[in-house]
PDB file of N, CA and C in Angstrom:
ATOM      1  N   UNK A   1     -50.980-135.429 -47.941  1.00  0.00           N
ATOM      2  CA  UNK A   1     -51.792-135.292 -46.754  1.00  0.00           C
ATOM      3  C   UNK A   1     -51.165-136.024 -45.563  1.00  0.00           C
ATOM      4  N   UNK A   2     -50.536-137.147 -46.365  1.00  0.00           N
ATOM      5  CA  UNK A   2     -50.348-137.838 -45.182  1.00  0.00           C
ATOM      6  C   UNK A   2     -48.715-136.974 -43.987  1.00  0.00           C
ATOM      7  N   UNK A   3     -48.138-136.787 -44.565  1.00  0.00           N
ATOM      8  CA  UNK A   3     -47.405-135.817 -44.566  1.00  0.00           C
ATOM      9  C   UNK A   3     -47.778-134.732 -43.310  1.00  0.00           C
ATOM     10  N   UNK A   4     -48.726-133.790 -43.968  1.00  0.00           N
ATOM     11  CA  UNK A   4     -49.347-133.135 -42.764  1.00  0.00           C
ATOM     12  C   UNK A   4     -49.579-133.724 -41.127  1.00  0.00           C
ATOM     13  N   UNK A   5     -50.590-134.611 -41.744  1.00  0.00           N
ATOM     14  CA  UNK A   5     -50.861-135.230 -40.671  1.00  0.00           C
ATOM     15  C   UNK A   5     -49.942-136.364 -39.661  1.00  0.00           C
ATOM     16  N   UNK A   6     -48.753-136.710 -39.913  1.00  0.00           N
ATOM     17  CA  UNK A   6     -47.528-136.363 -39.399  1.00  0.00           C
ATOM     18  C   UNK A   6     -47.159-135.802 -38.637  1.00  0.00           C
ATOM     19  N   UNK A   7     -47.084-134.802 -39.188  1.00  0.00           N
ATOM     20  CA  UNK A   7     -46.737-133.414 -38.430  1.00  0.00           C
ATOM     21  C   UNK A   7     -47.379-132.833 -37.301  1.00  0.00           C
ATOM     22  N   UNK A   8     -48.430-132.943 -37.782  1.00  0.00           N
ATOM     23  CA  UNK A   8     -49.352-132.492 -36.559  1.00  0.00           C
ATOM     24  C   UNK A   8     -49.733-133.300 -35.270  1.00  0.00           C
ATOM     25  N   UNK A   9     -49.416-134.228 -35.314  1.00  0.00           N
ATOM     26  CA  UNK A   9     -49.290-135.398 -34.571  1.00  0.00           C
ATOM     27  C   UNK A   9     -48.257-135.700 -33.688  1.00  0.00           C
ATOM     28  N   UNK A  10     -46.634-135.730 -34.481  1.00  0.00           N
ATOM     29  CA  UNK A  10     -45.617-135.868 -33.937  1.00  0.00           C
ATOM     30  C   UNK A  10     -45.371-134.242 -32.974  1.00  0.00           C
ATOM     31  N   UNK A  11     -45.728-132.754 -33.575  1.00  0.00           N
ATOM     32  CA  UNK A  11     -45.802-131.790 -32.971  1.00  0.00           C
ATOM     33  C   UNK A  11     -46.495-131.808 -31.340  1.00  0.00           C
ATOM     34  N   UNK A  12     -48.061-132.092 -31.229  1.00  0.00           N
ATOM     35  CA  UNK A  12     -48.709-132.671 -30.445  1.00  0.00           C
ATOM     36  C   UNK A  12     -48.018-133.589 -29.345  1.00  0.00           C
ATOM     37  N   UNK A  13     -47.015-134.262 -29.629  1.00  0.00           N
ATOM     38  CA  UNK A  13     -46.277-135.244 -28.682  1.00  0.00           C
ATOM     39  C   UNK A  13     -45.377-134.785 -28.451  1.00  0.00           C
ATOM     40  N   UNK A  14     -44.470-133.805 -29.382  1.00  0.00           N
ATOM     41  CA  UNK A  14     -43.299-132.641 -28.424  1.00  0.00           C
ATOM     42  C   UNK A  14     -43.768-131.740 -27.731  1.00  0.00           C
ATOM     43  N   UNK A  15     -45.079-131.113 -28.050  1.00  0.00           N
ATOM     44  CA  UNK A  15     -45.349-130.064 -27.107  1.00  0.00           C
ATOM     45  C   UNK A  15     -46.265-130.632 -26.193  1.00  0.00           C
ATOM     46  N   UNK A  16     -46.530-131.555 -25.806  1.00  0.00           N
ATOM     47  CA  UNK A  16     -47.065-131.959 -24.531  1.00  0.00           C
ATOM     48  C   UNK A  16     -46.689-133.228 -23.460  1.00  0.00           C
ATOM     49  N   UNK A  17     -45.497-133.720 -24.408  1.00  0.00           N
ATOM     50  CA  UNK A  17     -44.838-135.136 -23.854  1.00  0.00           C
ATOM     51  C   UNK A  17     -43.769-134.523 -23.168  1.00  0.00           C
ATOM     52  N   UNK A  18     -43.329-135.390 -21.811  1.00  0.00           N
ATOM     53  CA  UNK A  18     -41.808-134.627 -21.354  1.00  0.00           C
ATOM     54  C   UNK A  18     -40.742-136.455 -21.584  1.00  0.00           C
ATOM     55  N   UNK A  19     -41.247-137.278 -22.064  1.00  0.00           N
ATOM     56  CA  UNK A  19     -40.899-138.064 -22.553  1.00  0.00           C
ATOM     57  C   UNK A  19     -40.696-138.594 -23.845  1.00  0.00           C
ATOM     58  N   UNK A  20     -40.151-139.688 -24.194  1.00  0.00           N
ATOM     59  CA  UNK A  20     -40.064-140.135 -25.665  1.00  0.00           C
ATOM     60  C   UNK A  20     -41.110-140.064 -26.175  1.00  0.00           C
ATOM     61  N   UNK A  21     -41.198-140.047 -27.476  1.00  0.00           N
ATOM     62  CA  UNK A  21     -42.100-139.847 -28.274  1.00  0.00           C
ATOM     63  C   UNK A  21     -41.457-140.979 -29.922  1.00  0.00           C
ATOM     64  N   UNK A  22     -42.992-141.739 -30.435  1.00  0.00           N
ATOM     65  CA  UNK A  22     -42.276-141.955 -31.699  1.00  0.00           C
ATOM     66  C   UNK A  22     -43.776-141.829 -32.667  1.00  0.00           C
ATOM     67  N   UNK A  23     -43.319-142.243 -34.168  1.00  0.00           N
ATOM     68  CA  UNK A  23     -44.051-142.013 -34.911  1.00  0.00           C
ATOM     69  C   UNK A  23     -44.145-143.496 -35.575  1.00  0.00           C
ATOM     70  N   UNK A  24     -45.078-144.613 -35.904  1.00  0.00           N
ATOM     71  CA  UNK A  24     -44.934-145.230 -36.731  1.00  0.00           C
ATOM     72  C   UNK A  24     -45.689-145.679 -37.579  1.00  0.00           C
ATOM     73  N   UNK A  25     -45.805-145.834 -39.122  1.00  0.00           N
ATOM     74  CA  UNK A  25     -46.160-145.791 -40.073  1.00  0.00           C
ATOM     75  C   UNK A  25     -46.539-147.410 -40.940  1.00  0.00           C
ATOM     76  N   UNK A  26     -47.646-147.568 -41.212  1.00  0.00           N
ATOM     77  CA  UNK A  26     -47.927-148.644 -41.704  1.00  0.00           C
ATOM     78  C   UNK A  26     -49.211-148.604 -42.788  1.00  0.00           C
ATOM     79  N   UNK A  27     -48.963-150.070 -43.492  1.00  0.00           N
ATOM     80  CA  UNK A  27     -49.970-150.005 -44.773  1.00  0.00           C
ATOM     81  C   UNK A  27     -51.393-150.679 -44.124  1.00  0.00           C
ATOM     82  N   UNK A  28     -52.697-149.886 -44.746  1.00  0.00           N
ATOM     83  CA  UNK A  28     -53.733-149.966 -43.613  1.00  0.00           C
ATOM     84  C   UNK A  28     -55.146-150.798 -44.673  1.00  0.00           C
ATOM     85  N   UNK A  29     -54.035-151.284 -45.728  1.00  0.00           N
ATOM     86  CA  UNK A  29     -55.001-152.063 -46.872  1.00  0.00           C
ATOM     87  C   UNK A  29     -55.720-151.026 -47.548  1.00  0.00           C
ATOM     88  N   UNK A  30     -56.427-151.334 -48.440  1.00  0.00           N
ATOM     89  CA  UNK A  30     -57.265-150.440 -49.522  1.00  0.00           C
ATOM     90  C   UNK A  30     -56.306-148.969 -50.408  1.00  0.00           C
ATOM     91  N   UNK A  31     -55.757-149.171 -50.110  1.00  0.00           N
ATOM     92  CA  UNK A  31     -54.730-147.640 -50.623  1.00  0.00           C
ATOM     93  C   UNK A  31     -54.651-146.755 -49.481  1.00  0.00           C
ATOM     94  N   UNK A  32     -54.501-147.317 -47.999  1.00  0.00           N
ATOM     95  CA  UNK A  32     -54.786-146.517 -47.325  1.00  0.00           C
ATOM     96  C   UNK A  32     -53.373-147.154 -46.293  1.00  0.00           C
ATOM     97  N   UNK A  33     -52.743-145.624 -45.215  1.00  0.00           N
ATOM     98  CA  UNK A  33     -51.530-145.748 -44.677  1.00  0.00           C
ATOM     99  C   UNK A  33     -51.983-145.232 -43.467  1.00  0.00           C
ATOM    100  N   UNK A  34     -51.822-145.896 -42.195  1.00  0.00           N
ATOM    101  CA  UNK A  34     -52.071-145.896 -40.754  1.00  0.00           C
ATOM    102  C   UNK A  34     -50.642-144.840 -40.242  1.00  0.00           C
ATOM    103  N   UNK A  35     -51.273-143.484 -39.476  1.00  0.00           N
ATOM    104  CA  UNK A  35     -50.282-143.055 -38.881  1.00  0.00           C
ATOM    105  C   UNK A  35     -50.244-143.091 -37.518  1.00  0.00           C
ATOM    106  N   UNK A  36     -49.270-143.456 -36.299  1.00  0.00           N
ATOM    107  CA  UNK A  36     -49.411-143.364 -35.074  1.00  0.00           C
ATOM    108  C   UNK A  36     -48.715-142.944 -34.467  1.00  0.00           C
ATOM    109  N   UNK A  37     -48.971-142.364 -33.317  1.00  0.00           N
ATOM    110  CA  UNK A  37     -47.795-141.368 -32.363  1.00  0.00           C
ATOM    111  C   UNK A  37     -48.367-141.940 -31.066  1.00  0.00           C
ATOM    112  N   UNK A  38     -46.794-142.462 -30.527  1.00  0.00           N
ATOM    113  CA  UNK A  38     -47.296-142.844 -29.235  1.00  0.00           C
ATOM    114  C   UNK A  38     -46.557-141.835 -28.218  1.00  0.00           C
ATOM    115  N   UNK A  39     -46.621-141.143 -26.868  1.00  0.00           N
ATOM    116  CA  UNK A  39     -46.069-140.676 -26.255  1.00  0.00           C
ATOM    117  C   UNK A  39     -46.599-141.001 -24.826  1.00  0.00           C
ATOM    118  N   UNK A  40     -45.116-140.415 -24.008  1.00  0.00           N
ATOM    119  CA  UNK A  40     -45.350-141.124 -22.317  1.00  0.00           C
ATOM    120  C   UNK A  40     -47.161-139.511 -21.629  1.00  0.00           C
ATOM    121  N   UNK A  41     -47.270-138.994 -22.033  1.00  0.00           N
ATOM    122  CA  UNK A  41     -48.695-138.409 -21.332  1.00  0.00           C
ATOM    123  C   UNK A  41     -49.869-138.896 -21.583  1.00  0.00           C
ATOM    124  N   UNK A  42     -50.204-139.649 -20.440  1.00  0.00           N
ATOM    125  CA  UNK A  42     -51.385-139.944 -20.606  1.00  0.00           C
ATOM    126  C   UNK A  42     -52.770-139.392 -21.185  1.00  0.00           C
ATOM    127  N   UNK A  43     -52.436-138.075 -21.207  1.00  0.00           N
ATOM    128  CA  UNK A  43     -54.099-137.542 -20.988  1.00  0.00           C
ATOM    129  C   UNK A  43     -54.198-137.403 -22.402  1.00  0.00           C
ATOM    130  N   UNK A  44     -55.436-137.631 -22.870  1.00  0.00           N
ATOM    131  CA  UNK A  44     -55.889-137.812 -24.464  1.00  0.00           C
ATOM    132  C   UNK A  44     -56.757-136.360 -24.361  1.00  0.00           C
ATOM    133  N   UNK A  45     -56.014-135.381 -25.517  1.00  0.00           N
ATOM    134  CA  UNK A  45     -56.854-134.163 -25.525  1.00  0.00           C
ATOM    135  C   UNK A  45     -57.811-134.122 -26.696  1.00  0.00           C
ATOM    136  N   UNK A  46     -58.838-133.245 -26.392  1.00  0.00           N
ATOM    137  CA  UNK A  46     -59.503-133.068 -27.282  1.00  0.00           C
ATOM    138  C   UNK A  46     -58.704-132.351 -28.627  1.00  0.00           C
ATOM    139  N   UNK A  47     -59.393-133.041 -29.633  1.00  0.00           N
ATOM    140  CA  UNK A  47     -61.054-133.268 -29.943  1.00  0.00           C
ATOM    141  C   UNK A  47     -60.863-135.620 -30.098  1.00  0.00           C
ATOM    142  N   UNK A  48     -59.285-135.805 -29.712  1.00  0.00           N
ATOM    143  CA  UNK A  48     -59.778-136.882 -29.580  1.00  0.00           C
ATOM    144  C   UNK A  48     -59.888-138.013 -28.613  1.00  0.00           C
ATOM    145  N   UNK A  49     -60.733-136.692 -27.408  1.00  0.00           N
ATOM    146  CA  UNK A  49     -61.148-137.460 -26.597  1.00  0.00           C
ATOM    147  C   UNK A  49     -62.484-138.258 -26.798  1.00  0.00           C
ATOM    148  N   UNK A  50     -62.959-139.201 -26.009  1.00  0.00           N
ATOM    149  CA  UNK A  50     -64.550-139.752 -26.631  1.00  0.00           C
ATOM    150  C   UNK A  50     -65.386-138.480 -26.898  1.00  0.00           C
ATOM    151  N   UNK A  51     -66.063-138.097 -27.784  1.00  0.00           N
ATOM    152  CA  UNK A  51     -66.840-137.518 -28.007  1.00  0.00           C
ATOM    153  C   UNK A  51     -67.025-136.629 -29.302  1.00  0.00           C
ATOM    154  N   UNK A  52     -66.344-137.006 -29.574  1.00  0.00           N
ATOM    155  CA  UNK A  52     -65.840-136.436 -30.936  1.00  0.00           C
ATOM    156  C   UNK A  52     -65.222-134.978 -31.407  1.00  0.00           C
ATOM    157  N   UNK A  53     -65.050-134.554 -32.065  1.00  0.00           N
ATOM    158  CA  UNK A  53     -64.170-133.283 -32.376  1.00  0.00           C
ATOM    159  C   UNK A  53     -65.026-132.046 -32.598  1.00  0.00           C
ATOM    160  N   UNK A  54     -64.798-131.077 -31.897  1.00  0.00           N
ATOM    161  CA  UNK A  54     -65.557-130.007 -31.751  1.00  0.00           C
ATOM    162  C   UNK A  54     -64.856-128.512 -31.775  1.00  0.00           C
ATOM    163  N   UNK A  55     -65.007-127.724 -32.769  1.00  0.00           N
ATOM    164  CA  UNK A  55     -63.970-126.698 -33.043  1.00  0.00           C
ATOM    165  C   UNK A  55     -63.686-126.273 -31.878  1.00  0.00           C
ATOM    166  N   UNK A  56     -62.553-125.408 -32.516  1.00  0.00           N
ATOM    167  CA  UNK A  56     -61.445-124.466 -30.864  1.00  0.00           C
ATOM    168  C   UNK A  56     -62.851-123.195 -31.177  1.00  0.00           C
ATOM    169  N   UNK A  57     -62.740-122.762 -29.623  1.00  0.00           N
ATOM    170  CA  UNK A  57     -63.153-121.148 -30.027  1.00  0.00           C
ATOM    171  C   UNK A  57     -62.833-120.334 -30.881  1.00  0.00           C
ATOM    172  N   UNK A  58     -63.443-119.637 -31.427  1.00  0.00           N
ATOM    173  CA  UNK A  58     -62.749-118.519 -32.123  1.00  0.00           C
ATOM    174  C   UNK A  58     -61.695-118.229 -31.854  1.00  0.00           C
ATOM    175  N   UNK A  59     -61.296-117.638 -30.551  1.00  0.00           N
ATOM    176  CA  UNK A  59     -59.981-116.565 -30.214  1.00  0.00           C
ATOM    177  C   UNK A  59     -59.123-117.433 -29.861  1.00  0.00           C
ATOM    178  N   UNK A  60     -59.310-118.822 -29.313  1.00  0.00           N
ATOM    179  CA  UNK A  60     -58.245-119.623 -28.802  1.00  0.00           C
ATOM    180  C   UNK A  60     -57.304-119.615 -29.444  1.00  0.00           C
ATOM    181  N   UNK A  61     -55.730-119.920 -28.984  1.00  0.00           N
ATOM    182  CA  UNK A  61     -54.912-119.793 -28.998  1.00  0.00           C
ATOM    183  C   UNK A  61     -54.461-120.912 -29.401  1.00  0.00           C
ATOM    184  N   UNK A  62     -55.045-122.421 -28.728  1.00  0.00           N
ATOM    185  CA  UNK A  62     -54.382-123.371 -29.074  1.00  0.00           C
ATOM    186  C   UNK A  62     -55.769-124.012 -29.935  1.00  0.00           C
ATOM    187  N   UNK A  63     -55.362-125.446 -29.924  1.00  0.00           N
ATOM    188  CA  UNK A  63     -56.325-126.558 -30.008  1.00  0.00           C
ATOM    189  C   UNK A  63     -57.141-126.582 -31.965  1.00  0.00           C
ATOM    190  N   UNK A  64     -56.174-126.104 -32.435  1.00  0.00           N
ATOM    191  CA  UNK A  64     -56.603-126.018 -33.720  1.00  0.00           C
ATOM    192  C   UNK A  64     -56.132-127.549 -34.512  1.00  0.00           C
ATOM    193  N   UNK A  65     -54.747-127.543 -34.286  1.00  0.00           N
ATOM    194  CA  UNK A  65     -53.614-128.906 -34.977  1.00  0.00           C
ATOM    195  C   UNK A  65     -54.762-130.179 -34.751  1.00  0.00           C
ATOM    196  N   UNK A  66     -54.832-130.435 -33.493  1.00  0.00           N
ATOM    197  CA  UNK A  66     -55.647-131.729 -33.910  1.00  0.00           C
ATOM    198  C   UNK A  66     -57.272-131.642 -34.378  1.00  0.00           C
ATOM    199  N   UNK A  67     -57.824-130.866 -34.401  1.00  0.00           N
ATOM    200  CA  UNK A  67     -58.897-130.742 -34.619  1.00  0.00           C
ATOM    201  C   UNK A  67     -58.491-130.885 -35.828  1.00  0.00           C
ATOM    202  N   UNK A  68     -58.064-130.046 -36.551  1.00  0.00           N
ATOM    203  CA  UNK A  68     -57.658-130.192 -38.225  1.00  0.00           C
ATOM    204  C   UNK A  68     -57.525-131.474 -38.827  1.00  0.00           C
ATOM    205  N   UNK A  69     -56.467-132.333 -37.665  1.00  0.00           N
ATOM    206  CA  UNK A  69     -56.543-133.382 -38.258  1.00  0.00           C
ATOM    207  C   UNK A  69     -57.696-134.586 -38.521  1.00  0.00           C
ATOM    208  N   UNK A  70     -58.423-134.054 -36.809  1.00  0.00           N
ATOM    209  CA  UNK A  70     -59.414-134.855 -37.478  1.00  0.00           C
ATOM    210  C   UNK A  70     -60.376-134.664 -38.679  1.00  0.00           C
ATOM    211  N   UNK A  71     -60.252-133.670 -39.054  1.00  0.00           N
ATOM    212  CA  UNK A  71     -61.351-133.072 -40.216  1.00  0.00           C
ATOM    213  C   UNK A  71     -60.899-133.888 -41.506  1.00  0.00           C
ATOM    214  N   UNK A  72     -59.511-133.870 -41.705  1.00  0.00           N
ATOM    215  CA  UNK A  72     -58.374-134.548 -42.923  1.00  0.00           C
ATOM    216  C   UNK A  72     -58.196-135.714 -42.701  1.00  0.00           C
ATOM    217  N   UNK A  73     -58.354-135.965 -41.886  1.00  0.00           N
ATOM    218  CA  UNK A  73     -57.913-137.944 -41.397  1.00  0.00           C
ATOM    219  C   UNK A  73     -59.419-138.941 -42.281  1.00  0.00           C
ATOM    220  N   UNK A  74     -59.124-139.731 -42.873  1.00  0.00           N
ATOM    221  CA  UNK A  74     -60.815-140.316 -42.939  1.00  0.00           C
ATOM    222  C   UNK A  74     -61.228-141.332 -41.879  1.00  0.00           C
ATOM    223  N   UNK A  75     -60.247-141.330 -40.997  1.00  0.00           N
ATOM    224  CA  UNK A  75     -60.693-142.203 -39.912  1.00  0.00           C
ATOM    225  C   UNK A  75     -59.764-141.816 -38.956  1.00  0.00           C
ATOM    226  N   UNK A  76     -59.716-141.852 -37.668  1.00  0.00           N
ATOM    227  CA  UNK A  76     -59.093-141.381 -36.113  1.00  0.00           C
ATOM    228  C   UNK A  76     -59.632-142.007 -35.102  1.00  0.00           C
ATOM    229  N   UNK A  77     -58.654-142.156 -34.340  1.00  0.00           N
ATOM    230  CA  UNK A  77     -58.677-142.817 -32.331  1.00  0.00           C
ATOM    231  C   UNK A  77     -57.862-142.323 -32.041  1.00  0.00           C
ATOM    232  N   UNK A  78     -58.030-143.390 -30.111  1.00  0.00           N
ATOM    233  CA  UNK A  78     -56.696-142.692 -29.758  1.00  0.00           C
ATOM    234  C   UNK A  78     -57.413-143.335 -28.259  1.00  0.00           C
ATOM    235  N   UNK A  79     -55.980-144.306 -27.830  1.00  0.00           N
ATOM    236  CA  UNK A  79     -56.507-144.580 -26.881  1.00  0.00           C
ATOM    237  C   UNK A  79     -55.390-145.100 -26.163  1.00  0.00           C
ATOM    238  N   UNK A  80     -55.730-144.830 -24.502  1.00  0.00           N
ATOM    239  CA  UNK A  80     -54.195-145.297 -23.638  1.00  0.00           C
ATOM    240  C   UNK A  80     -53.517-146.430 -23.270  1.00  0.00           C
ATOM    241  N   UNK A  81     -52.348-146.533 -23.185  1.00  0.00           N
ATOM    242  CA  UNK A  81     -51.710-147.531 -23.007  1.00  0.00           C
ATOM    243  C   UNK A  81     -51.277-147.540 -21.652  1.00  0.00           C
ATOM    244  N   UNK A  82     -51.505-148.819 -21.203  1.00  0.00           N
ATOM    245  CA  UNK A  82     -51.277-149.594 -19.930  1.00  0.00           C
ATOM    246  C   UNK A  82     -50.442-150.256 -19.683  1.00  0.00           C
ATOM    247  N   UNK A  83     -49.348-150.624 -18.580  1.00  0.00           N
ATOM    248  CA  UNK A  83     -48.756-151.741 -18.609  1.00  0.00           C
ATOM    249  C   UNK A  83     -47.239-151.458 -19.101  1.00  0.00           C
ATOM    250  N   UNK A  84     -46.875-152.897 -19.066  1.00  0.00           N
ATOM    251  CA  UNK A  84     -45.280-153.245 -19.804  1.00  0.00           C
ATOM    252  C   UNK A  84     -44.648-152.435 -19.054  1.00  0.00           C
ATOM    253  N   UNK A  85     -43.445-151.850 -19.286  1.00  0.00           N
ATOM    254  CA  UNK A  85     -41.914-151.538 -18.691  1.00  0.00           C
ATOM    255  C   UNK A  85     -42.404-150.085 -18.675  1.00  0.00           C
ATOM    256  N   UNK A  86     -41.626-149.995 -17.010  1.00  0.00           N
ATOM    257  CA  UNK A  86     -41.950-148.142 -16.882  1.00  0.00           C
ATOM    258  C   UNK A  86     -41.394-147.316 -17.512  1.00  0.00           C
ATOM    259  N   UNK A  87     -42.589-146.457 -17.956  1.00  0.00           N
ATOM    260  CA  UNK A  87     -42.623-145.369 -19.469  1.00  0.00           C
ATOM    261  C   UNK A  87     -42.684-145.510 -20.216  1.00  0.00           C
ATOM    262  N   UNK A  88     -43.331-146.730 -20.302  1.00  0.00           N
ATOM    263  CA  UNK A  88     -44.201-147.335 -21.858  1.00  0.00           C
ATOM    264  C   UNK A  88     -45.458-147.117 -21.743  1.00  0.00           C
ATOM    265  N   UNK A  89     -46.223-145.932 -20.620  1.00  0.00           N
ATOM    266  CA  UNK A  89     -47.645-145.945 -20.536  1.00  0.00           C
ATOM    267  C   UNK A  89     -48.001-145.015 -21.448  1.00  0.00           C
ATOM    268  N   UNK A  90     -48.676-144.198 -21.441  1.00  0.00           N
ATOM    269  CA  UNK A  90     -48.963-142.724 -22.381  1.00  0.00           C
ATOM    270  C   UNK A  90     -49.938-142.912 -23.103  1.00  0.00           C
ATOM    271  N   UNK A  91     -50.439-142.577 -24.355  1.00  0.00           N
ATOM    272  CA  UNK A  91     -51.347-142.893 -25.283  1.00  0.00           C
ATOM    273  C   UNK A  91     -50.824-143.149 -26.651  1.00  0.00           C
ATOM    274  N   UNK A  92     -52.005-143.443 -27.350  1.00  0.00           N
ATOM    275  CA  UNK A  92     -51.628-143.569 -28.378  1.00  0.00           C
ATOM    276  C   UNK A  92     -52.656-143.498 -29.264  1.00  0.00           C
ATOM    277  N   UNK A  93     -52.186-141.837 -30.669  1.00  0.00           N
ATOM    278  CA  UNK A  93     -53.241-141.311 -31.379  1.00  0.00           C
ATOM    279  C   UNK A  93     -52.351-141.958 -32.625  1.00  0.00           C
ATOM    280  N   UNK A  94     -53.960-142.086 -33.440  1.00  0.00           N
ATOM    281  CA  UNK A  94     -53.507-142.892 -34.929  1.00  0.00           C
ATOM    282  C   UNK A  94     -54.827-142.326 -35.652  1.00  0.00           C
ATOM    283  N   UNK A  95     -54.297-142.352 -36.944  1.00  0.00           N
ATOM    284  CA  UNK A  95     -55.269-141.613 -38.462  1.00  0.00           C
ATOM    285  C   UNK A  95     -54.793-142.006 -39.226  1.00  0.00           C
ATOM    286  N   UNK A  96     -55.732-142.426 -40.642  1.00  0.00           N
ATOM    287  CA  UNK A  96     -55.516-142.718 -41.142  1.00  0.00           C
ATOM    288  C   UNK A  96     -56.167-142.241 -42.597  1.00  0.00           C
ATOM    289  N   UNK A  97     -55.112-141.994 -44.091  1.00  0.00           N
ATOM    290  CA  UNK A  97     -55.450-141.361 -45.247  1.00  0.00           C
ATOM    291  C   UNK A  97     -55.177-142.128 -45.996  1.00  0.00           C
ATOM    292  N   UNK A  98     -55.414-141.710 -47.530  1.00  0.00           N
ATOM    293  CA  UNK A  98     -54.953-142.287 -48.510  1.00  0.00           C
ATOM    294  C   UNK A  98     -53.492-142.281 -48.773  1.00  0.00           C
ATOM    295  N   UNK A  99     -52.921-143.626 -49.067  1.00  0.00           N
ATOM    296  CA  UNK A  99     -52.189-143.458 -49.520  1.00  0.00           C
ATOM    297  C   UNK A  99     -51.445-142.402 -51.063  1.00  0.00           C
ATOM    298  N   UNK A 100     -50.804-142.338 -51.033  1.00  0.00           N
ATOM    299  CA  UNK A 100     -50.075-141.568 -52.308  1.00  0.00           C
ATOM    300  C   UNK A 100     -50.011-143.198 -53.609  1.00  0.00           C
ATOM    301  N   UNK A 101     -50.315-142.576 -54.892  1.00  0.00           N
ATOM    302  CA  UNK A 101     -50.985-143.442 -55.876  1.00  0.00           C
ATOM    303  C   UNK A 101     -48.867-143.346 -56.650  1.00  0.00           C
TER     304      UNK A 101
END
């Protein structure tokens, strides 16, 4: 799972970042592994903007990837970063699953 959600994450930050992008990975206690993607665009899209996650339309085209994830994640945020050295602003989305046993 965790895997997926990876993917869908780091995807999310190539197709909407025109800047660096990274991924980093950590142990989140309980059998559980923290994933995060930080990138230079600020704007936090739904579904994890405040309010929680709310399906794509039917016909839409986009906006499926993160919604998914939040459905698979057992926990999700995502919130912007301020400050430090220019083009270190952007956001930063993180989820988190079980680890692999």
């Amino acid at each position: 799972m965790a895997e997926l959600l990876a993917s869908e994450l780091v995807t999310n930050a190539y197709l909407y970042s025109s800047g660096p992008y990274s991924l980093r990975l950590r142990d989140a206690g309980r059998s559980r592994i923290r994933l995060s993607v930080w990138d230079t665009d600020p704007h936090i899209r739904a579904p994890f903007r405040w309010g929680g996650p709310q399906a794509p339309e039917e016909l839409a085209e986009r906006g499926r990837g993160l919604y998914l994830v939040t459905l698979y994640a057992e926990c999700w945020g995502a919130y912007p970063m301020r400050g430090g050295l220019p083009g270190q602003g952007g956001k930063l989305l993180w989820v988190e699953c079980a680890a692999k046993a």
